[in-house]
C-alpha atoms as a PDB file:
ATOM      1  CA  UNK A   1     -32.502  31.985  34.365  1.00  0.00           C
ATOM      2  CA  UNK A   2     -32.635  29.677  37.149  1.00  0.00           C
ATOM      3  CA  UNK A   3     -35.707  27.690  38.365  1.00  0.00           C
ATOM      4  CA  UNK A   4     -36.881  28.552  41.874  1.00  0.00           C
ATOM      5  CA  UNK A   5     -37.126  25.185  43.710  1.00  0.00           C
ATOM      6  CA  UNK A   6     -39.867  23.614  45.431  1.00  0.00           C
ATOM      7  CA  UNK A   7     -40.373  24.830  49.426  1.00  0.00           C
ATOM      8  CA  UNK A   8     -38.761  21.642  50.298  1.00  0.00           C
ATOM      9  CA  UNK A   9     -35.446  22.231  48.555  1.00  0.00           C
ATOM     10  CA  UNK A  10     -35.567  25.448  49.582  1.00  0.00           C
ATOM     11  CA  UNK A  11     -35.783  24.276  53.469  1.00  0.00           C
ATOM     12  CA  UNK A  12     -33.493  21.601  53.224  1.00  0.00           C
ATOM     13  CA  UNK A  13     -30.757  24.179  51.542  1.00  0.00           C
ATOM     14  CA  UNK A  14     -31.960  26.843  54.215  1.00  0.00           C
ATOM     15  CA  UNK A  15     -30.648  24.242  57.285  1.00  0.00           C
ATOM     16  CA  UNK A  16     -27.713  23.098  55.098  1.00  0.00           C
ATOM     17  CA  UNK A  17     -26.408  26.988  55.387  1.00  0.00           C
ATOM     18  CA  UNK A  18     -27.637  27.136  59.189  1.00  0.00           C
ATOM     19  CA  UNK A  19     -25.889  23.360  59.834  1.00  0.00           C
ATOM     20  CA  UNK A  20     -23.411  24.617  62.062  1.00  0.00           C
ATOM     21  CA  UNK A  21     -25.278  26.847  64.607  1.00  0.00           C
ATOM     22  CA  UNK A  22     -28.646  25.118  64.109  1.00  0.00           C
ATOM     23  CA  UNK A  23     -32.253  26.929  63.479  1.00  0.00           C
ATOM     24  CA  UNK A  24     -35.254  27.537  66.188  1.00  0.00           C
ATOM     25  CA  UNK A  25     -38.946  26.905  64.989  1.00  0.00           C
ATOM     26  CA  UNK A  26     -39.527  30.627  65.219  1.00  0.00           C
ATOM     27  CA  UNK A  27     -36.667  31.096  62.736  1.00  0.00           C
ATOM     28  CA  UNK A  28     -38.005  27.948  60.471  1.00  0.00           C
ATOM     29  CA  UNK A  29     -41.371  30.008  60.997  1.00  0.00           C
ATOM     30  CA  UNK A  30     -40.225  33.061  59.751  1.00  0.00           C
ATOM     31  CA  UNK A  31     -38.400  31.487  56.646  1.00  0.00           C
ATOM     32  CA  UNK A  32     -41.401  29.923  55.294  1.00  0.00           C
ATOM     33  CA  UNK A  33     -42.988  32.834  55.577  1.00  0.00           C
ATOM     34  CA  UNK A  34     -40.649  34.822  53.808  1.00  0.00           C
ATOM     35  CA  UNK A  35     -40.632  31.991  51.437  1.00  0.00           C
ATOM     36  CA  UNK A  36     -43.919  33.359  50.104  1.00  0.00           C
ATOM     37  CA  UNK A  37     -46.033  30.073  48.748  1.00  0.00           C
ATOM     38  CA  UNK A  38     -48.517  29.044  51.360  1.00  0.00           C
ATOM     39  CA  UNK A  39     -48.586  25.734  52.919  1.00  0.00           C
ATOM     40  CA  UNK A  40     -50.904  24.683  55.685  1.00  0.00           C
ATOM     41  CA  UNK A  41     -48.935  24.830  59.389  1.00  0.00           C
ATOM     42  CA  UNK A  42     -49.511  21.494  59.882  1.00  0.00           C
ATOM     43  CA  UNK A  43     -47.902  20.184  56.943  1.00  0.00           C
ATOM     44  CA  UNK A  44     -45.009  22.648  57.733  1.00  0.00           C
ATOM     45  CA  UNK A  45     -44.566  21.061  61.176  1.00  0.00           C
ATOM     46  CA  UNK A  46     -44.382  17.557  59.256  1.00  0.00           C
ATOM     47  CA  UNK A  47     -41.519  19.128  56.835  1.00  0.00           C
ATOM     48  CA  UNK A  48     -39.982  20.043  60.131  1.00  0.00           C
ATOM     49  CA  UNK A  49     -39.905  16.844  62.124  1.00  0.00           C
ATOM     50  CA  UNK A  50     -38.977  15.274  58.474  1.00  0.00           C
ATOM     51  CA  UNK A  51     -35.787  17.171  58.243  1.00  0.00           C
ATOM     52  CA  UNK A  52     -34.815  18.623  61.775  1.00  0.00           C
ATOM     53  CA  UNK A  53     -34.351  17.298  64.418  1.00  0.00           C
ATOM     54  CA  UNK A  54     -33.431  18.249  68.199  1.00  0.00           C
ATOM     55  CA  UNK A  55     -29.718  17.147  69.428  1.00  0.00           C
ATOM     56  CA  UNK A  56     -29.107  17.270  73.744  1.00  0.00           C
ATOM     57  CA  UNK A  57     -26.101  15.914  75.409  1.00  0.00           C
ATOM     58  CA  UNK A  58     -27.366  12.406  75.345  1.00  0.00           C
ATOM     59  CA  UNK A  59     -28.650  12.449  72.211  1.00  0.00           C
ATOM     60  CA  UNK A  60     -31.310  12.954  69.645  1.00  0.00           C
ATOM     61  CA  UNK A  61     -34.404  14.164  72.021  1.00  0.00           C
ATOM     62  CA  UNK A  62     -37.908  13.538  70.753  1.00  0.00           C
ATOM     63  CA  UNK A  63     -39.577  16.213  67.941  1.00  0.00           C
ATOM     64  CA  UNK A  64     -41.890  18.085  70.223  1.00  0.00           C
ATOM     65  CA  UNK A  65     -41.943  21.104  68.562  1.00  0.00           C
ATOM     66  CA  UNK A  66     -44.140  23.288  70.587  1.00  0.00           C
ATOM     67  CA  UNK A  67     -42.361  22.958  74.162  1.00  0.00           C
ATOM     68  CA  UNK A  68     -39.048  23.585  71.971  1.00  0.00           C
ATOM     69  CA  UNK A  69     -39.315  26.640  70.562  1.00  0.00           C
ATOM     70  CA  UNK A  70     -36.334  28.138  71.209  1.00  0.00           C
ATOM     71  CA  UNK A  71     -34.059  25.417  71.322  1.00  0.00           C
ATOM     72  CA  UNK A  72     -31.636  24.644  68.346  1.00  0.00           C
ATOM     73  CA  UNK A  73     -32.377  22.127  65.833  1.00  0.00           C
ATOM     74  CA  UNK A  74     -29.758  20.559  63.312  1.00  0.00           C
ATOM     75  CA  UNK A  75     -30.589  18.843  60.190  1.00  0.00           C
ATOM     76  CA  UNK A  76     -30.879  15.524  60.165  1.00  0.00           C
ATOM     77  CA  UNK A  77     -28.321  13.096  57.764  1.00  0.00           C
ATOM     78  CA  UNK A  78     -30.595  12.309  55.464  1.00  0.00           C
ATOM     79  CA  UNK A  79     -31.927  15.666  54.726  1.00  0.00           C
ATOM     80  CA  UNK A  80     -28.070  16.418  54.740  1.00  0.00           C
ATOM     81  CA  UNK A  81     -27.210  13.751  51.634  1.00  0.00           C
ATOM     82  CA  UNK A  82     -30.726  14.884  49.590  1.00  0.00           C
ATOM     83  CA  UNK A  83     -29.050  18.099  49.692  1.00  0.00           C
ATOM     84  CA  UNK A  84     -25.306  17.243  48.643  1.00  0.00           C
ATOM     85  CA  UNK A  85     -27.210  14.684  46.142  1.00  0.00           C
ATOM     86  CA  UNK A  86     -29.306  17.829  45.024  1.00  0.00           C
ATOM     87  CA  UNK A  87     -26.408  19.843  44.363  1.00  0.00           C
ATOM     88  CA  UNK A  88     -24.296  17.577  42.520  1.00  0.00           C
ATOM     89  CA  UNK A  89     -26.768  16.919  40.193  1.00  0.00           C
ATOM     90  CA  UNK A  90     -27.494  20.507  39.338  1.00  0.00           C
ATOM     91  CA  UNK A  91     -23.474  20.238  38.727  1.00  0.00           C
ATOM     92  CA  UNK A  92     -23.589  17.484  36.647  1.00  0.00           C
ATOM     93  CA  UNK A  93     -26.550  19.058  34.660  1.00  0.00           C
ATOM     94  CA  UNK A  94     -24.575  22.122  33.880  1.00  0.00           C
ATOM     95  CA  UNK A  95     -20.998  20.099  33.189  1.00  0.00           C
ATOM     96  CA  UNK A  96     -23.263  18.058  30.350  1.00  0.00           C
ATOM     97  CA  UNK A  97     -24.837  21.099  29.039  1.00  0.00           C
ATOM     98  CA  UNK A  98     -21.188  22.571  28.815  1.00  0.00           C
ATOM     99  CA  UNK A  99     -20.342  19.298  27.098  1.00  0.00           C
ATOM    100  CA  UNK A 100     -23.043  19.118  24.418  1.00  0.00           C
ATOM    101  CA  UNK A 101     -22.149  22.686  23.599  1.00  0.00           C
ATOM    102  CA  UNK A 102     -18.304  21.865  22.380  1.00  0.00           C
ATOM    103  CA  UNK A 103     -19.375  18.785  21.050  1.00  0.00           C
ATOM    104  CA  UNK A 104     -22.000  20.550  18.822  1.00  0.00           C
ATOM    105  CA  UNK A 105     -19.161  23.159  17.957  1.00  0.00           C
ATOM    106  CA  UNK A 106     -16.161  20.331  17.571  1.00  0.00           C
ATOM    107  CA  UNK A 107     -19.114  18.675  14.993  1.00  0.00           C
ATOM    108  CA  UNK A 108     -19.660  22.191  13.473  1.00  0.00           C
ATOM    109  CA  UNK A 109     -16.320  23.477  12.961  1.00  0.00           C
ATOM    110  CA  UNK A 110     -15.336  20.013  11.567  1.00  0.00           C
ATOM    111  CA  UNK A 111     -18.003  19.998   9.069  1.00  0.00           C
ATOM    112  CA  UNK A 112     -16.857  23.771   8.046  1.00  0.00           C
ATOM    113  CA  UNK A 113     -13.562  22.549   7.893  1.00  0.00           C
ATOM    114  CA  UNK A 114     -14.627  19.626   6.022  1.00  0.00           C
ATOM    115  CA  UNK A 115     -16.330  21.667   2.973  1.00  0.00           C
ATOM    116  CA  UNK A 116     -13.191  23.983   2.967  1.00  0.00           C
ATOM    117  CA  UNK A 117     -10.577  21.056   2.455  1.00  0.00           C
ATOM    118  CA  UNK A 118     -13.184  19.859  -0.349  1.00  0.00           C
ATOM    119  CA  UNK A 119     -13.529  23.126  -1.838  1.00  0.00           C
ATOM    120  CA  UNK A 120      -9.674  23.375  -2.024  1.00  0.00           C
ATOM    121  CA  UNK A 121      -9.221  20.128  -3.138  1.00  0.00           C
ATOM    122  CA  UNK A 122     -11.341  20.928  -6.035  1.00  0.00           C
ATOM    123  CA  UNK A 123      -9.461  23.835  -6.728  1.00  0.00           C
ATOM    124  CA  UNK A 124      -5.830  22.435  -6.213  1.00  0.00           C
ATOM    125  CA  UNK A 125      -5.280  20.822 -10.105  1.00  0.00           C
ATOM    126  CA  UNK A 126      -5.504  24.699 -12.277  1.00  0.00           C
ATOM    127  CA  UNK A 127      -3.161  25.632  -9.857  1.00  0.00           C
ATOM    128  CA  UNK A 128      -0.943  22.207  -9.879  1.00  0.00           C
ATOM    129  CA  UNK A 129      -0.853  22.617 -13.381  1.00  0.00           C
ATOM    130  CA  UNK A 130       0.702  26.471 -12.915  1.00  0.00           C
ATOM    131  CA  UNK A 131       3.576  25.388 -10.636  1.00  0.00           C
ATOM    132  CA  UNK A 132       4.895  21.954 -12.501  1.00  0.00           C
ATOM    133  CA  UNK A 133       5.541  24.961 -15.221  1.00  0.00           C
ATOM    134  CA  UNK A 134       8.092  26.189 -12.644  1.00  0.00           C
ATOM    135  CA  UNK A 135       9.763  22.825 -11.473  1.00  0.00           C
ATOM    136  CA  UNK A 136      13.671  22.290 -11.396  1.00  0.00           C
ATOM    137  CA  UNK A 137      14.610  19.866 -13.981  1.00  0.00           C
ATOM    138  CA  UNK A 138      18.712  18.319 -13.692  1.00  0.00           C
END
């Protein structure tokens, strides 16, 4: 089962899959509302300017959201790295998991096979004693 992440992960992966074409604040609106956890507006216009900001021909324009409504805002590089940084260590989480689980079976299945070579050993000399009836002699 997977744990649902925080609003914040959830908006920075939300731009990360908009990156290319960029998001409106109607459409960043309508997400946290879909998102279904209340935060205050405010704070959700500080989680905005945080991560988004507004690119123009010459340059990065300032984060006045309200007379920018429908204008297209990109996530910002930082937000961008948290996110890569994010996902590679949920990777690295499951690769260790995935590692601990052979180990624990390598460990296992050498302890099994462990016992068996012990158990044969312990068997081996009533039926060494059987065959050296049977050797070749010159």
């Amino acid at each position: 089962m997977q744990k649902r992440r925080n609003i914040y992960e959830a908006i920075i992966a939300w731009g990360y899959d908009n990156i290319d074409q960029g998001v409106t604040v109607t459409q960043f609106d309508q997400f946290c509302s879909d998102w279904g956890t209340f935060v205050p507006q405010r704070r959700l216009r500080e989680v905005f300017v945080e991560t988004f900001v507004l690119r123009t021909g010459q340059g990065v324009a300032t984060h006045d959201t309200e007379n920018r409504d429908q204008q297209l805002w990109h996530l910002k590089l930082d937000a961008v790295f948290q996110h890569l940084d994010r996902v590679e260590l949920e990777e690295a989480r499951k690769s260790s998991k995935s590692a601990m689980w052979w180990a624990i079976t390598s460990i296992v299945l050498t302890g099994v096979i462990g016992v068996a070579q012990i158990y044969v050993a312990m068997c081996e000399p009533q039926r060494i004693g059987a065959v050296s009836k049977f050797t070749c002699s010159e």
